[in-house]
Structures are given as structure tokens and as C-alpha cells.
PDB file of N, CA and C in Angstrom:
ATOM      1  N   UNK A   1      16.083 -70.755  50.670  1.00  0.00           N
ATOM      2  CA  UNK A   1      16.117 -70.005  49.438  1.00  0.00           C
ATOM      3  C   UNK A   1      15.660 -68.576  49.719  1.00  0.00           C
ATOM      4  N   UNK A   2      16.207 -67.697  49.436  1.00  0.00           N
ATOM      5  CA  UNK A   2      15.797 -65.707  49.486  1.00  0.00           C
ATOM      6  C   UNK A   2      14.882 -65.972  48.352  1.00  0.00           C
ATOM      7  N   UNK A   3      14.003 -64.907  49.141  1.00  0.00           N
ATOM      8  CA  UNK A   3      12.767 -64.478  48.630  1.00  0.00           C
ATOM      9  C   UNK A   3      13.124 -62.766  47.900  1.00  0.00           C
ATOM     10  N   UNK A   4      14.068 -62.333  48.084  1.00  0.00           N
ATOM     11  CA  UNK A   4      14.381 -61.484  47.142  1.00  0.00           C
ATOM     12  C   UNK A   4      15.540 -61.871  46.282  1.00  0.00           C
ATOM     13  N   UNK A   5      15.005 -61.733  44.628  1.00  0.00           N
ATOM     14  CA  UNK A   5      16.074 -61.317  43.886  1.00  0.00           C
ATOM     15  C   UNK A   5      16.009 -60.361  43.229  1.00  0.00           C
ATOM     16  N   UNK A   6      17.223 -59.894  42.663  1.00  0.00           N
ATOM     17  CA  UNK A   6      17.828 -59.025  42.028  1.00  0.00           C
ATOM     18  C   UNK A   6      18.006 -58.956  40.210  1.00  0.00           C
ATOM     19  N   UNK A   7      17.400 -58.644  39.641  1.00  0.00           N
ATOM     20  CA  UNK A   7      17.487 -58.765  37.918  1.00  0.00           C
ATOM     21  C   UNK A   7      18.347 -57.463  37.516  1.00  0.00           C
ATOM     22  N   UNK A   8      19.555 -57.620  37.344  1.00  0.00           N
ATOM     23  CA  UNK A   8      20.204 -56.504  36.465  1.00  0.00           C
ATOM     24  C   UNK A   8      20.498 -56.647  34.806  1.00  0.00           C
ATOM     25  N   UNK A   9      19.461 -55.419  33.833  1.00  0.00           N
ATOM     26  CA  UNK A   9      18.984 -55.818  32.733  1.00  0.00           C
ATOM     27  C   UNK A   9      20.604 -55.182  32.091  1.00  0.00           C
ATOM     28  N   UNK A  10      20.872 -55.978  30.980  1.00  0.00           N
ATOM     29  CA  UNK A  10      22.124 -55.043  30.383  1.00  0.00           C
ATOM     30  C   UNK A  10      21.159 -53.922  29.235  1.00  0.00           C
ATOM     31  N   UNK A  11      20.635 -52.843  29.843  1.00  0.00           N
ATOM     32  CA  UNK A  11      20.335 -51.958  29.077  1.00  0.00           C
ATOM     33  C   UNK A  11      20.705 -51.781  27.477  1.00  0.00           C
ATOM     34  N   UNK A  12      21.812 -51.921  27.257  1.00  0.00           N
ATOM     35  CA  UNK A  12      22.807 -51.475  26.115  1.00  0.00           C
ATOM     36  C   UNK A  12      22.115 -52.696  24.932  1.00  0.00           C
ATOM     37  N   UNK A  13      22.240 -54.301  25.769  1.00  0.00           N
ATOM     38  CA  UNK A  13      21.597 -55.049  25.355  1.00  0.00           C
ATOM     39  C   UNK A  13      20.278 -55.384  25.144  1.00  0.00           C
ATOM     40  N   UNK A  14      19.804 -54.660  25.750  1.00  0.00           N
ATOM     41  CA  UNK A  14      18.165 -54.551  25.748  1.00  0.00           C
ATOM     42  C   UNK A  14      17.758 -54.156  24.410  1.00  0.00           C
ATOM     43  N   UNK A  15      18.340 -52.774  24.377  1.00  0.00           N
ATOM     44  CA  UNK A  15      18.491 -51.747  23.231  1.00  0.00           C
ATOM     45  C   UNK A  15      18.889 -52.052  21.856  1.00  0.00           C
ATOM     46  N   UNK A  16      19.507 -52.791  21.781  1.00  0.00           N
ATOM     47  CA  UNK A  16      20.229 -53.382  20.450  1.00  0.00           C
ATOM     48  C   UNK A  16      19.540 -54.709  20.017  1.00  0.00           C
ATOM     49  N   UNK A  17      19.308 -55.648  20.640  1.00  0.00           N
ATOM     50  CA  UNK A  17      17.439 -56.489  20.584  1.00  0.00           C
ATOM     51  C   UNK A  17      15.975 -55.543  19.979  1.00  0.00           C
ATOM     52  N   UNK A  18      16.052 -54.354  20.731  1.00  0.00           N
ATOM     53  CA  UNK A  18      14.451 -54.033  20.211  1.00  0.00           C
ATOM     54  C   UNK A  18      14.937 -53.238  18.732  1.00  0.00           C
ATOM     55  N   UNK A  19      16.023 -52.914  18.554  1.00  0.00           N
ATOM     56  CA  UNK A  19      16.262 -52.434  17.541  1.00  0.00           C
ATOM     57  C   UNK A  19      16.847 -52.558  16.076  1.00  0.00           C
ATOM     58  N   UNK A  20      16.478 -54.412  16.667  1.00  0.00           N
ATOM     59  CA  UNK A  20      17.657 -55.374  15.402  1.00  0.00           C
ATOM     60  C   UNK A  20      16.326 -55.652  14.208  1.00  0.00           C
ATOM     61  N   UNK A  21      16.987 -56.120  12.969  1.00  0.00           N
ATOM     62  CA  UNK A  21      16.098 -56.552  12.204  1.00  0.00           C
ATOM     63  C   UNK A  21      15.122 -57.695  12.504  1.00  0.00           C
ATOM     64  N   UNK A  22      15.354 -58.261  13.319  1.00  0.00           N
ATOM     65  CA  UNK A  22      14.603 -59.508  13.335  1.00  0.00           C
ATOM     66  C   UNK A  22      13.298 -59.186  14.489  1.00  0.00           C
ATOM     67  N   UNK A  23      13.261 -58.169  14.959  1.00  0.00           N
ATOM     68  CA  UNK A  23      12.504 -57.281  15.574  1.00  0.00           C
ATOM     69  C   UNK A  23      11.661 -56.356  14.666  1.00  0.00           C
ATOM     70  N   UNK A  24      11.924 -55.567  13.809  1.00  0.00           N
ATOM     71  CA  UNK A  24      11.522 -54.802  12.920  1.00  0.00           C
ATOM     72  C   UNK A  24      10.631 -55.547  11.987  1.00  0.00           C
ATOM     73  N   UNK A  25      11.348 -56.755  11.610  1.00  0.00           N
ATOM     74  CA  UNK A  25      10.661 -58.051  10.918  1.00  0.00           C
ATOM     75  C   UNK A  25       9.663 -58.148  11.364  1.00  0.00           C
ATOM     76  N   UNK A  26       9.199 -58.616  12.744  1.00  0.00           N
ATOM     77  CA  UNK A  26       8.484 -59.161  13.831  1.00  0.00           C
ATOM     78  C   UNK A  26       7.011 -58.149  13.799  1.00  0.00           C
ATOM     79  N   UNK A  27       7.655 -56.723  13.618  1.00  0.00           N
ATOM     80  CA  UNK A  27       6.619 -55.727  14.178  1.00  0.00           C
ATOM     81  C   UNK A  27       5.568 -55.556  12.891  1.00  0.00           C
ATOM     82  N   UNK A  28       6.797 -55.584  11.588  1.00  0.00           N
ATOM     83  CA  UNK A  28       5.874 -55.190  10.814  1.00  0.00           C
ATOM     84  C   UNK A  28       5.162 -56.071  10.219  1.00  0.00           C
ATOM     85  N   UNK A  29       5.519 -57.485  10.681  1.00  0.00           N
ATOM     86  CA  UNK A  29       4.664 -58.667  10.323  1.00  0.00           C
ATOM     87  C   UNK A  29       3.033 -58.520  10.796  1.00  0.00           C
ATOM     88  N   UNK A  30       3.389 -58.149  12.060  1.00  0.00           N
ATOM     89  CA  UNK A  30       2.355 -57.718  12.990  1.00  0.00           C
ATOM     90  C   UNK A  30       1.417 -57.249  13.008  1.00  0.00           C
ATOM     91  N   UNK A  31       1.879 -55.524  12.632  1.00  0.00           N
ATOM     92  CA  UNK A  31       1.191 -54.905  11.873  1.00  0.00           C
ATOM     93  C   UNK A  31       0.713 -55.199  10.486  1.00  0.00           C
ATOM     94  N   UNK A  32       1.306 -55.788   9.535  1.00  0.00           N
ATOM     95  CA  UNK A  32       0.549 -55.957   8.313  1.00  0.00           C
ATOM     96  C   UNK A  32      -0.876 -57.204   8.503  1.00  0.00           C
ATOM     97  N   UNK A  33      -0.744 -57.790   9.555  1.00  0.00           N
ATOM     98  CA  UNK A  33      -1.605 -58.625   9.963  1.00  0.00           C
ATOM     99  C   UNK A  33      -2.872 -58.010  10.637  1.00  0.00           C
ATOM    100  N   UNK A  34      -2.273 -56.596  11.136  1.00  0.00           N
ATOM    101  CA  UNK A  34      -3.339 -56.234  11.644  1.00  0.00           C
ATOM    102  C   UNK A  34      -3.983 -55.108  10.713  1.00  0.00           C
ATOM    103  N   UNK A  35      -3.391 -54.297   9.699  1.00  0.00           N
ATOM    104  CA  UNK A  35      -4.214 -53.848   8.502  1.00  0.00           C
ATOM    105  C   UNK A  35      -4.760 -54.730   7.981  1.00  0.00           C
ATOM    106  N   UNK A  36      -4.644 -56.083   7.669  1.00  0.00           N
ATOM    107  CA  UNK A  36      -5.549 -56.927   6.707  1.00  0.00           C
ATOM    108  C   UNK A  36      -6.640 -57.436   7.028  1.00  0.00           C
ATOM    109  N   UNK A  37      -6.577 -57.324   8.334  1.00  0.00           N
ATOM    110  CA  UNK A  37      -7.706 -57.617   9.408  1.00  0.00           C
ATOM    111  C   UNK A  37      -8.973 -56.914   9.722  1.00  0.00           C
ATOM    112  N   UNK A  38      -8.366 -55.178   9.143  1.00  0.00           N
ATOM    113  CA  UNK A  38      -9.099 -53.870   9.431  1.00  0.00           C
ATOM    114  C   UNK A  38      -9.417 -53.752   8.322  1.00  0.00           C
ATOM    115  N   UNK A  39      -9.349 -54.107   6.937  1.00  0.00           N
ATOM    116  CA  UNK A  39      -9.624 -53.651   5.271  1.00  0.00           C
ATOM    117  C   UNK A  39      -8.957 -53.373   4.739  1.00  0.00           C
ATOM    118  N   UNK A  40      -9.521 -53.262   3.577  1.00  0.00           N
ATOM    119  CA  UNK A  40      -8.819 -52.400   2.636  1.00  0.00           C
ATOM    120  C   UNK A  40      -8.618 -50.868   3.011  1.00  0.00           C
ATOM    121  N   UNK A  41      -9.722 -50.218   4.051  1.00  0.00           N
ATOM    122  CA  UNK A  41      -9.452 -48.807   4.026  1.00  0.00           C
ATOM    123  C   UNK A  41      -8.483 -48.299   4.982  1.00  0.00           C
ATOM    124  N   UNK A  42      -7.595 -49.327   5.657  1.00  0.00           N
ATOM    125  CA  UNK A  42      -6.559 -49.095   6.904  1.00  0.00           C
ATOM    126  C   UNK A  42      -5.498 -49.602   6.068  1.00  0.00           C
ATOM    127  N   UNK A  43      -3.655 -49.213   6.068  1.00  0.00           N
ATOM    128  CA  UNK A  43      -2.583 -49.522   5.792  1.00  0.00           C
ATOM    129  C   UNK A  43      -2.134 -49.475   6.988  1.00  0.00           C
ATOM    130  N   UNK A  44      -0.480 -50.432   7.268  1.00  0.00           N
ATOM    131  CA  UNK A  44       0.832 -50.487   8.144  1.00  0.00           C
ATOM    132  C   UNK A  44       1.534 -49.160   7.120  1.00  0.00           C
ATOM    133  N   UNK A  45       2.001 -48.760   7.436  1.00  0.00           N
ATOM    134  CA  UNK A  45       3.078 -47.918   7.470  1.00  0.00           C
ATOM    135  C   UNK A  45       4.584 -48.432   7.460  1.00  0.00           C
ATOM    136  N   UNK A  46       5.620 -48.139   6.965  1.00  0.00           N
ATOM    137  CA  UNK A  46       7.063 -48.936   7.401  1.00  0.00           C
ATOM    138  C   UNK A  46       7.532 -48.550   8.495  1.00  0.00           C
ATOM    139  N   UNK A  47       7.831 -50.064   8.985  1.00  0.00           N
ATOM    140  CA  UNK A  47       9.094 -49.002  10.739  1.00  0.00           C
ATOM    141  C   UNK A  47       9.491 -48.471  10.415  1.00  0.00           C
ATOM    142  N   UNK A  48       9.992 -47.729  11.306  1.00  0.00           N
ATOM    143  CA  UNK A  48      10.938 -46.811  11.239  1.00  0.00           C
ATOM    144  C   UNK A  48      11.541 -46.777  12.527  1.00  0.00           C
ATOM    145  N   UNK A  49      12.691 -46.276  12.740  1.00  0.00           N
ATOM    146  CA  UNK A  49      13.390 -46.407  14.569  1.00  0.00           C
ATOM    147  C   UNK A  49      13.503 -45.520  15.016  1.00  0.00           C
ATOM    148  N   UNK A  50      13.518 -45.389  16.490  1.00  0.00           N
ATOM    149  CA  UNK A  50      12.372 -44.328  16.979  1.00  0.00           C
ATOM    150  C   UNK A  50      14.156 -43.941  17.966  1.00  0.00           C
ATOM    151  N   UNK A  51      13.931 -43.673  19.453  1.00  0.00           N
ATOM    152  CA  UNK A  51      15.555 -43.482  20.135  1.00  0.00           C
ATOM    153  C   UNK A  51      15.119 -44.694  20.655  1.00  0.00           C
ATOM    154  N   UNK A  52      14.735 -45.390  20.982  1.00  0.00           N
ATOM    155  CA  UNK A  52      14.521 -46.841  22.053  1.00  0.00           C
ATOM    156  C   UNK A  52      14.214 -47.984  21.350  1.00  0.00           C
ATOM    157  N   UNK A  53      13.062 -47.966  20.634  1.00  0.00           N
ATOM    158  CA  UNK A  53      12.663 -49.035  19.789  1.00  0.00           C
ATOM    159  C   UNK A  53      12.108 -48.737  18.507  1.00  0.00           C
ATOM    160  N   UNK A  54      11.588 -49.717  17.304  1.00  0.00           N
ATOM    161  CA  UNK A  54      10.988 -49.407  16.187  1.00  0.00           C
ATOM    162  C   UNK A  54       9.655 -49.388  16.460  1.00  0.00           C
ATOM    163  N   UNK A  55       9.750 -48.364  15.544  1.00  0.00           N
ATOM    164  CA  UNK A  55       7.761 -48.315  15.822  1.00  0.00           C
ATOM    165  C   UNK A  55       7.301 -48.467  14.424  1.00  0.00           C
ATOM    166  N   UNK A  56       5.986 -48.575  14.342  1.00  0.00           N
ATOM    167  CA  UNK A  56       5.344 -48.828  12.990  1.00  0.00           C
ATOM    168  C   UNK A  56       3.501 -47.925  13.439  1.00  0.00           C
ATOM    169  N   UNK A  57       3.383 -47.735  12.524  1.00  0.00           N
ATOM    170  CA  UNK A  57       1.923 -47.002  12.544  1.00  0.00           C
ATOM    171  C   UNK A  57       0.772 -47.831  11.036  1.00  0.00           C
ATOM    172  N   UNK A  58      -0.219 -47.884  11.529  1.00  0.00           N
ATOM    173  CA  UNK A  58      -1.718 -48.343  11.322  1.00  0.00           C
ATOM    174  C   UNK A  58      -2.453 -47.224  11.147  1.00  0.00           C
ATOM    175  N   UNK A  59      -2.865 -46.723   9.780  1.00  0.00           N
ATOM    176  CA  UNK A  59      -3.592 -45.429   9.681  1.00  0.00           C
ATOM    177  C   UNK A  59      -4.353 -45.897   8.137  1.00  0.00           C
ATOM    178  N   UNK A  60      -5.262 -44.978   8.329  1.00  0.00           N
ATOM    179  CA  UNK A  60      -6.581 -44.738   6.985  1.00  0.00           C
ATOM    180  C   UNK A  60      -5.757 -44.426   5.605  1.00  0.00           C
ATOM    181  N   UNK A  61      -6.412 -45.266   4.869  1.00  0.00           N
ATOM    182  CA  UNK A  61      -5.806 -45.073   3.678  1.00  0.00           C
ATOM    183  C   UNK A  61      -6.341 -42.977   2.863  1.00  0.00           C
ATOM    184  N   UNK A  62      -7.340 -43.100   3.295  1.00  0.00           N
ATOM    185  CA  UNK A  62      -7.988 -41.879   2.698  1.00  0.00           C
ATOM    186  C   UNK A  62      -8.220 -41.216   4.239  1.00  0.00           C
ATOM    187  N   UNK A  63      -7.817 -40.260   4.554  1.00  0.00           N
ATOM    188  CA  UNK A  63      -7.913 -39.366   5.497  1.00  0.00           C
ATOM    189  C   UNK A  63      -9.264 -39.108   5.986  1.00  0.00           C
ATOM    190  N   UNK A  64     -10.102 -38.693   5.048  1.00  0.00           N
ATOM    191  CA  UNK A  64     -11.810 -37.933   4.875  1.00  0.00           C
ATOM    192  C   UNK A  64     -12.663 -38.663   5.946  1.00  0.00           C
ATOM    193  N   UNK A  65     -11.974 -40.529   6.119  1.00  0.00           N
ATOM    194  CA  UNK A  65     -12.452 -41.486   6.709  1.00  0.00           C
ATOM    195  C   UNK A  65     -12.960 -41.211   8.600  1.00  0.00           C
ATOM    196  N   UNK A  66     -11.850 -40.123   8.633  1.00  0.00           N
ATOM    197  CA  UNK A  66     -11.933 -39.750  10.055  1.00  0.00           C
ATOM    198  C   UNK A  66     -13.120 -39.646  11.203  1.00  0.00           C
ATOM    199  N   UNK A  67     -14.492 -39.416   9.972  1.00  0.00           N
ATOM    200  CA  UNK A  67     -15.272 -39.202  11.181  1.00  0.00           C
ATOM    201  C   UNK A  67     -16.098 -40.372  11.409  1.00  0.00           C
ATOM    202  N   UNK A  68     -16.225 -41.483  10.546  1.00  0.00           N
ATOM    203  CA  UNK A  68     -16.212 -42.896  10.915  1.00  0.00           C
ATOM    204  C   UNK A  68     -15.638 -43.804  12.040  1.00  0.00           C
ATOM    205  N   UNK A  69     -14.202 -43.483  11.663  1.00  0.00           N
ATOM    206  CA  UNK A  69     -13.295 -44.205  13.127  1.00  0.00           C
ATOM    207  C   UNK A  69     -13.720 -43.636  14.306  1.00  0.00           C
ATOM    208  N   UNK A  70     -13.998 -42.335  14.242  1.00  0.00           N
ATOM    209  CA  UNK A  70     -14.369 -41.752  15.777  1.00  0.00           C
ATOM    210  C   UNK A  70     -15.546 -42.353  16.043  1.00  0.00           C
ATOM    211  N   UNK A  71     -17.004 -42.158  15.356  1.00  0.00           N
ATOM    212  CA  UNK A  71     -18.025 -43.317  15.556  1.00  0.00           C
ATOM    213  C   UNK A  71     -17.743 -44.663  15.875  1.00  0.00           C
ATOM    214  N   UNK A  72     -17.123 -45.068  15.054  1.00  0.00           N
ATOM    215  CA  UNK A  72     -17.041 -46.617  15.252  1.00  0.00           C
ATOM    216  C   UNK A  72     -16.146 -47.545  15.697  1.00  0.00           C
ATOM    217  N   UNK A  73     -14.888 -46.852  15.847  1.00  0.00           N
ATOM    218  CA  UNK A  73     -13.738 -47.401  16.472  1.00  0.00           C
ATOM    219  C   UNK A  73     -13.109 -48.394  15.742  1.00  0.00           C
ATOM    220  N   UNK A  74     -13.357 -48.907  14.278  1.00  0.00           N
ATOM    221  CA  UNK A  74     -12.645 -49.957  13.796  1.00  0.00           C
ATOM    222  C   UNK A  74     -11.397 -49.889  14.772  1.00  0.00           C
ATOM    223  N   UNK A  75     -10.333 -49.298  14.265  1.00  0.00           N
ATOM    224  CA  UNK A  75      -9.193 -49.391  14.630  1.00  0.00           C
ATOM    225  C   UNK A  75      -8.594 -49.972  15.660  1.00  0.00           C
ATOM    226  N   UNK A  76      -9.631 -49.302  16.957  1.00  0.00           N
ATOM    227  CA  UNK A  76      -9.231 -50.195  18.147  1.00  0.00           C
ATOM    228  C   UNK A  76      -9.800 -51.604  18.326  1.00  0.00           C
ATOM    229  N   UNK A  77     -11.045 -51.712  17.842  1.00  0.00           N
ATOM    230  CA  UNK A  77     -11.678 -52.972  17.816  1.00  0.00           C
ATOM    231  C   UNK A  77     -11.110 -54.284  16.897  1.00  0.00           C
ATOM    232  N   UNK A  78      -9.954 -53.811  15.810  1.00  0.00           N
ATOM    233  CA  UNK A  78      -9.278 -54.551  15.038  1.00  0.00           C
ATOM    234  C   UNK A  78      -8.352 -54.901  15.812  1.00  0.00           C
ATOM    235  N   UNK A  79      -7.447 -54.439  16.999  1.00  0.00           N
ATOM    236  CA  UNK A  79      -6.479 -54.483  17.317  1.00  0.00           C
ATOM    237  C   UNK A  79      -6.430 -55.061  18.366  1.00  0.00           C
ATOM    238  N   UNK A  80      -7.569 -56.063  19.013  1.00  0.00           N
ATOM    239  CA  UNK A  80      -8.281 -56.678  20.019  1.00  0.00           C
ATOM    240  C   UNK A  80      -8.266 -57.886  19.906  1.00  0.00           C
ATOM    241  N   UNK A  81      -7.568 -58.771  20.675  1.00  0.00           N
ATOM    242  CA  UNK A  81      -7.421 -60.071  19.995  1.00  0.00           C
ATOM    243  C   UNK A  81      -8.518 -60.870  20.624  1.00  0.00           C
ATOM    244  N   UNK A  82      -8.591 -62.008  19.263  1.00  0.00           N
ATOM    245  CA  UNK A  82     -10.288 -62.892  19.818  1.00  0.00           C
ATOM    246  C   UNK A  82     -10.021 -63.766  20.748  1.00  0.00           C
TER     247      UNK A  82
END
């Protein structure tokens, strides 16, 4: 048996997977799981599609909040699985 193989990805197909609904579904499930996790004072944001894949964003409901997260890091510490 060869100890090298070869994986040729169909790009095109790659692309049309990260960018289907059932992906978008997936992410923002994700994310809304992970605002509910962080409080009430963190929201998901809606995907949106980016050139490669969908992205979604996790941000402060009230802005002012900013110099808290830098102290304390909710955000990243929410996003840390147990």
C-alpha cells in the first residue's frame, strides 16, 4: 500500500457547501447558542456571505460595554467550550 496520497478538493464544490443554506442554518444556530450563553448584554448578528464563506458576528448589545470586555473577556471565555 503507498504511503502517499493525493486529495484533489473540487474547490467550486467546496465553495457552494460553505455557502448553502443549510450551512448558514448551522452557523447561525451556533452563534445564537453562543449569545445565550454570554447574556442578555451580547447578540448574534445575521449571516451574511462573505467571497468564500458566511460569516456571522457576536457583539454587545450597548456599545458603552466596551471597557468591561477588555477587563474581563466575557466574549472569549463564552466561546470556550466546557
Amino acid at each position: 500500500m503507498s504511503d502517499k496520497f493525493k486529495i484533489k478538493l473540487n474547490t467550486a464544490g467546496v465553495g457552494e457547501l460553505l455557502k448553502s443554506v443549510d450551512m448558514q442554518d448551522a452557523l447561525s444556530t451556533l452563534a445564537q447558542g453562543y449569545a445565550a450563553r454570554l447574556g442578555a448584554k451580547y447578540k448574534a448578528e445575521p449571516v451574511y456571505i462573505g467571497k468564500t464563506r458566511p460569516n456571522v458576528q457576536i457583539g454587545q448589545v450597548i456599545f458603552s460595554m466596551d471597557d468591561g470586555e477588555k477587563k474581563h473577556n466575557h466574549l472569549l471565555k463564552g466561546l470556550q467550550h466546557d
